[in-house]
Structures are given as C-alpha cells and as structure tokens.
PDB file of N, CA and C in Angstrom:
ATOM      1  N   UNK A   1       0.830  -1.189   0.000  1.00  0.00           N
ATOM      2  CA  UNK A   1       0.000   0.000   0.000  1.00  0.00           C
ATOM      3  C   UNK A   1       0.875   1.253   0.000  1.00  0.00           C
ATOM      4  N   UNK A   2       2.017   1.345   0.884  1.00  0.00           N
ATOM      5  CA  UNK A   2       2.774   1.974   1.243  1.00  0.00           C
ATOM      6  C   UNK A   2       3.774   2.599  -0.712  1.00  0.00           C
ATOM      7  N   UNK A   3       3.734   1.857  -1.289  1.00  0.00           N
ATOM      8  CA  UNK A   3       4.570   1.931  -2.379  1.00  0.00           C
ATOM      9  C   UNK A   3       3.372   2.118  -3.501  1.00  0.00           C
ATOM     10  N   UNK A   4       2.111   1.963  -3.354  1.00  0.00           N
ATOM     11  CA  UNK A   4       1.533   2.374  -4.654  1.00  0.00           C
ATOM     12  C   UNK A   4       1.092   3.720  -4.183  1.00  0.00           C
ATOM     13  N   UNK A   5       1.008   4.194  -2.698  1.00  0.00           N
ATOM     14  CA  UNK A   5       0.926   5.854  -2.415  1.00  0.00           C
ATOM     15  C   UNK A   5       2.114   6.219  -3.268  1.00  0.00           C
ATOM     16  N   UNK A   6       3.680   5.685  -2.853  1.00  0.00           N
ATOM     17  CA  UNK A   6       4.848   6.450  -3.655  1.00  0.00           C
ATOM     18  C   UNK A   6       4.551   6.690  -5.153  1.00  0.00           C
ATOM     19  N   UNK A   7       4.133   5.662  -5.404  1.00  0.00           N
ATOM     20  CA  UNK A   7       4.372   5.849  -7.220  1.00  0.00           C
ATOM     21  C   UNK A   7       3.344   6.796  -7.440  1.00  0.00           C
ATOM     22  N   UNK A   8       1.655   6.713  -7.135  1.00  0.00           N
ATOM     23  CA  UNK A   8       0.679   7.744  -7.185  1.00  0.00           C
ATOM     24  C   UNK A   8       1.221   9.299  -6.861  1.00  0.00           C
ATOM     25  N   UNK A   9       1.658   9.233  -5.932  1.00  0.00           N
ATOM     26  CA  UNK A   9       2.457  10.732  -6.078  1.00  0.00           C
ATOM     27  C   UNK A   9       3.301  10.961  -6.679  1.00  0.00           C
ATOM     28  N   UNK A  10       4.355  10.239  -7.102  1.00  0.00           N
ATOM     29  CA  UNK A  10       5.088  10.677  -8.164  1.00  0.00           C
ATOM     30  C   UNK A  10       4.848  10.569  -9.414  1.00  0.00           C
ATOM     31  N   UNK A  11       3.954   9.707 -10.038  1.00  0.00           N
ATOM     32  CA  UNK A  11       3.312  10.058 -11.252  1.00  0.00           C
ATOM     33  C   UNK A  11       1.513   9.840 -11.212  1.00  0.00           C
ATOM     34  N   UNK A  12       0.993  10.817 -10.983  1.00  0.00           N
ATOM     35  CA  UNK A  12      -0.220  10.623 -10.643  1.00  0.00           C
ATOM     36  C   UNK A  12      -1.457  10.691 -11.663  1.00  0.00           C
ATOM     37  N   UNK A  13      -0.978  10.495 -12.830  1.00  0.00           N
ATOM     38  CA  UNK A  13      -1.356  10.166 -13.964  1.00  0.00           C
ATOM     39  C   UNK A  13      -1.292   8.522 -14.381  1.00  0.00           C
ATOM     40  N   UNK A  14      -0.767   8.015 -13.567  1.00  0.00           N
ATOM     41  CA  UNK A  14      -0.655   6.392 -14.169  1.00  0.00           C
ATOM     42  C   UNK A  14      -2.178   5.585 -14.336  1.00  0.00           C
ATOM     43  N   UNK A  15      -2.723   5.930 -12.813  1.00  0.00           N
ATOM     44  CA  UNK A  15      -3.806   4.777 -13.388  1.00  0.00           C
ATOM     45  C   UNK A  15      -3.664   3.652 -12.398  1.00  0.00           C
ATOM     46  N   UNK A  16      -4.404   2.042 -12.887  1.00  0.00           N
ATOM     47  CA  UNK A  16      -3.746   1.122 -12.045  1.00  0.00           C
ATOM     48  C   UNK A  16      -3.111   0.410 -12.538  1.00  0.00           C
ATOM     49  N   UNK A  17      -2.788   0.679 -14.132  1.00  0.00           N
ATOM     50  CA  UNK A  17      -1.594  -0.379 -15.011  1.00  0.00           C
ATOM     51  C   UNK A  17      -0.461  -0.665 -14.740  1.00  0.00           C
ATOM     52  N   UNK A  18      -0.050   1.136 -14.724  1.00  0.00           N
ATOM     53  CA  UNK A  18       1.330   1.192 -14.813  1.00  0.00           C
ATOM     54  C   UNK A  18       1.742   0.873 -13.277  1.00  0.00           C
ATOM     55  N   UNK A  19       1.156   1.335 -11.979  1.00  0.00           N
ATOM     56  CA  UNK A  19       1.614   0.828 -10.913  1.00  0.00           C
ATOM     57  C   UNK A  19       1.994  -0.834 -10.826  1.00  0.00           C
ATOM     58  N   UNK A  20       0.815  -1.631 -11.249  1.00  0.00           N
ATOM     59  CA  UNK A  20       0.856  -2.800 -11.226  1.00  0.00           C
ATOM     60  C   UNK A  20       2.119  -3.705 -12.267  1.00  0.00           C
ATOM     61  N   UNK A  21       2.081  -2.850 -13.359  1.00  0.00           N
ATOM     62  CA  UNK A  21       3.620  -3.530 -13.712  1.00  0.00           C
ATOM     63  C   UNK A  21       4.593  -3.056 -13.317  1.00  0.00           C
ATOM     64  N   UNK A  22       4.860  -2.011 -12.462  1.00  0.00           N
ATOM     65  CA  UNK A  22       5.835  -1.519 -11.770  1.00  0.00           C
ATOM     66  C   UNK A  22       6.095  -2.795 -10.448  1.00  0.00           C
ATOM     67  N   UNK A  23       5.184  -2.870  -9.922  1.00  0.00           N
ATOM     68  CA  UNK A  23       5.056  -3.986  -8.868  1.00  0.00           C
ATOM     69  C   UNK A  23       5.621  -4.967  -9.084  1.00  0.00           C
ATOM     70  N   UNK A  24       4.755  -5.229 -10.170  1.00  0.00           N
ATOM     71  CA  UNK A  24       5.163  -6.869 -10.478  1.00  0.00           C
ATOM     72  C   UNK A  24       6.744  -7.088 -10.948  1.00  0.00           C
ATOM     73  N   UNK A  25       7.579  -5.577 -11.653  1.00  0.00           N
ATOM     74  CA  UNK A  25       8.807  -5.615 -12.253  1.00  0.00           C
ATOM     75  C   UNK A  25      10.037  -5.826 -10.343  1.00  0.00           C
ATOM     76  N   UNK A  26       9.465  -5.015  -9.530  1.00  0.00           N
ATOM     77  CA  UNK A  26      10.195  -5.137  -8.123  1.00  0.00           C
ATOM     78  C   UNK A  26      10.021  -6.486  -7.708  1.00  0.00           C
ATOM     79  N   UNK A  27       9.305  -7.443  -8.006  1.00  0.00           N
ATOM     80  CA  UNK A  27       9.133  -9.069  -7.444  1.00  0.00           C
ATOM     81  C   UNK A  27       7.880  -8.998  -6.435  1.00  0.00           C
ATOM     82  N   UNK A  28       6.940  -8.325  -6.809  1.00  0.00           N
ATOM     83  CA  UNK A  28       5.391  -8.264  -5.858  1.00  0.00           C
ATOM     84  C   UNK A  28       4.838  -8.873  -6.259  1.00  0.00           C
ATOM     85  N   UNK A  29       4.008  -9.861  -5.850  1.00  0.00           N
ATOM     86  CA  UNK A  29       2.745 -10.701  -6.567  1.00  0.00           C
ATOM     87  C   UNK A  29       1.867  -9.727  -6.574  1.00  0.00           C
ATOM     88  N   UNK A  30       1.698  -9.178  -7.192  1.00  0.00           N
ATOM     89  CA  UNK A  30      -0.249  -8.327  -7.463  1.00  0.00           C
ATOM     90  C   UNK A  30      -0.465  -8.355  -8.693  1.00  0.00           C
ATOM     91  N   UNK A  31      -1.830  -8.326  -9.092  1.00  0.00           N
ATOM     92  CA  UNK A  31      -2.338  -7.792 -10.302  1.00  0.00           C
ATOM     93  C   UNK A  31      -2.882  -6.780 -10.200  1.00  0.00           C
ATOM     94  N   UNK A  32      -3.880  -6.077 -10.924  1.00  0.00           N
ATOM     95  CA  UNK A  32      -4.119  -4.751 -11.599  1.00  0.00           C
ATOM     96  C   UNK A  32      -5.679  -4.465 -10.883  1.00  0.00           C
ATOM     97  N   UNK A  33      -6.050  -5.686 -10.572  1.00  0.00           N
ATOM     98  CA  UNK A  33      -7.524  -5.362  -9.749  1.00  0.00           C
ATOM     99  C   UNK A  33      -7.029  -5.314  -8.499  1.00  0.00           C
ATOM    100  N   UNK A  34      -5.875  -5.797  -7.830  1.00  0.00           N
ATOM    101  CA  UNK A  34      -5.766  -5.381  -6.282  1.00  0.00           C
ATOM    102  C   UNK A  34      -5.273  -4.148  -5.592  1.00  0.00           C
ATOM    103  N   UNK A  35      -4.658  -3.830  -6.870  1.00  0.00           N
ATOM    104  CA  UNK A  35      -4.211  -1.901  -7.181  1.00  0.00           C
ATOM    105  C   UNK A  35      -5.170  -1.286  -6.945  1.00  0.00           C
ATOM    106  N   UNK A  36      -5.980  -1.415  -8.103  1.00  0.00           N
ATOM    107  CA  UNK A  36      -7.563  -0.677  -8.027  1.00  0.00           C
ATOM    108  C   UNK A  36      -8.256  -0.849  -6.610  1.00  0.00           C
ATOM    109  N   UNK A  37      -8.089  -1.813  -5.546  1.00  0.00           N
ATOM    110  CA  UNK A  37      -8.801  -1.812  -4.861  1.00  0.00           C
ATOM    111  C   UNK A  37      -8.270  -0.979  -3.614  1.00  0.00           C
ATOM    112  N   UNK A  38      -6.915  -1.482  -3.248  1.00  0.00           N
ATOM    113  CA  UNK A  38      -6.231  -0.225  -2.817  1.00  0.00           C
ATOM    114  C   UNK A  38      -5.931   0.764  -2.722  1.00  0.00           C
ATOM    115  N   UNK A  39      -5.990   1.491  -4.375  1.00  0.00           N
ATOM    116  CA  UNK A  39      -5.929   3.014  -4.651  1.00  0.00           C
ATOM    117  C   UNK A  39      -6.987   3.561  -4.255  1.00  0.00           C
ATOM    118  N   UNK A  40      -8.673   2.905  -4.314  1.00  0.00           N
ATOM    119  CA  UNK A  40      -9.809   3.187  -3.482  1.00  0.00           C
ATOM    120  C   UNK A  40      -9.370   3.600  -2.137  1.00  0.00           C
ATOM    121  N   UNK A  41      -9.016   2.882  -1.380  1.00  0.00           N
ATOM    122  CA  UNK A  41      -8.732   3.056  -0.046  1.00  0.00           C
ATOM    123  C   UNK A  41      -7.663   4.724   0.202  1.00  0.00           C
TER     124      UNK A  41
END
C-alpha cells in the first residue's frame, strides 16, 4: 500500500496499469484489480 501511495504521487497520472507492472517488475505478486482496490482506499 505503502509503495503504490509512492508511485501515485510521483506520477499521478498512471492509473492502475502502470503501478501494477511496476510492482510486479520489483518481485510483488499483485495484479491490476488489487491496485484498483487499494488506490480506493
């Protein structure tokens, strides 16, 4: 949660794509709907 706040503020134009392949490129298991559900929060 802590790291898709970082990326949302630093590019806060992404969306939940680009976070989620950002994730997944650091070795995170997530996909693109658990982003979305988090970025809700």
């Amino acid at each position: 949660m802590r790291r898709i706040d970082e990326l949302h503020l630093k590019h806060p134009f992404y969306g939940s794509r680009l976070p989620s392949v950002t994730l997944r490129n650091e070795g995170r298991d997530v996909n693109r709907k658990r982003v979305q559900r988090l970025m809700r929060l």
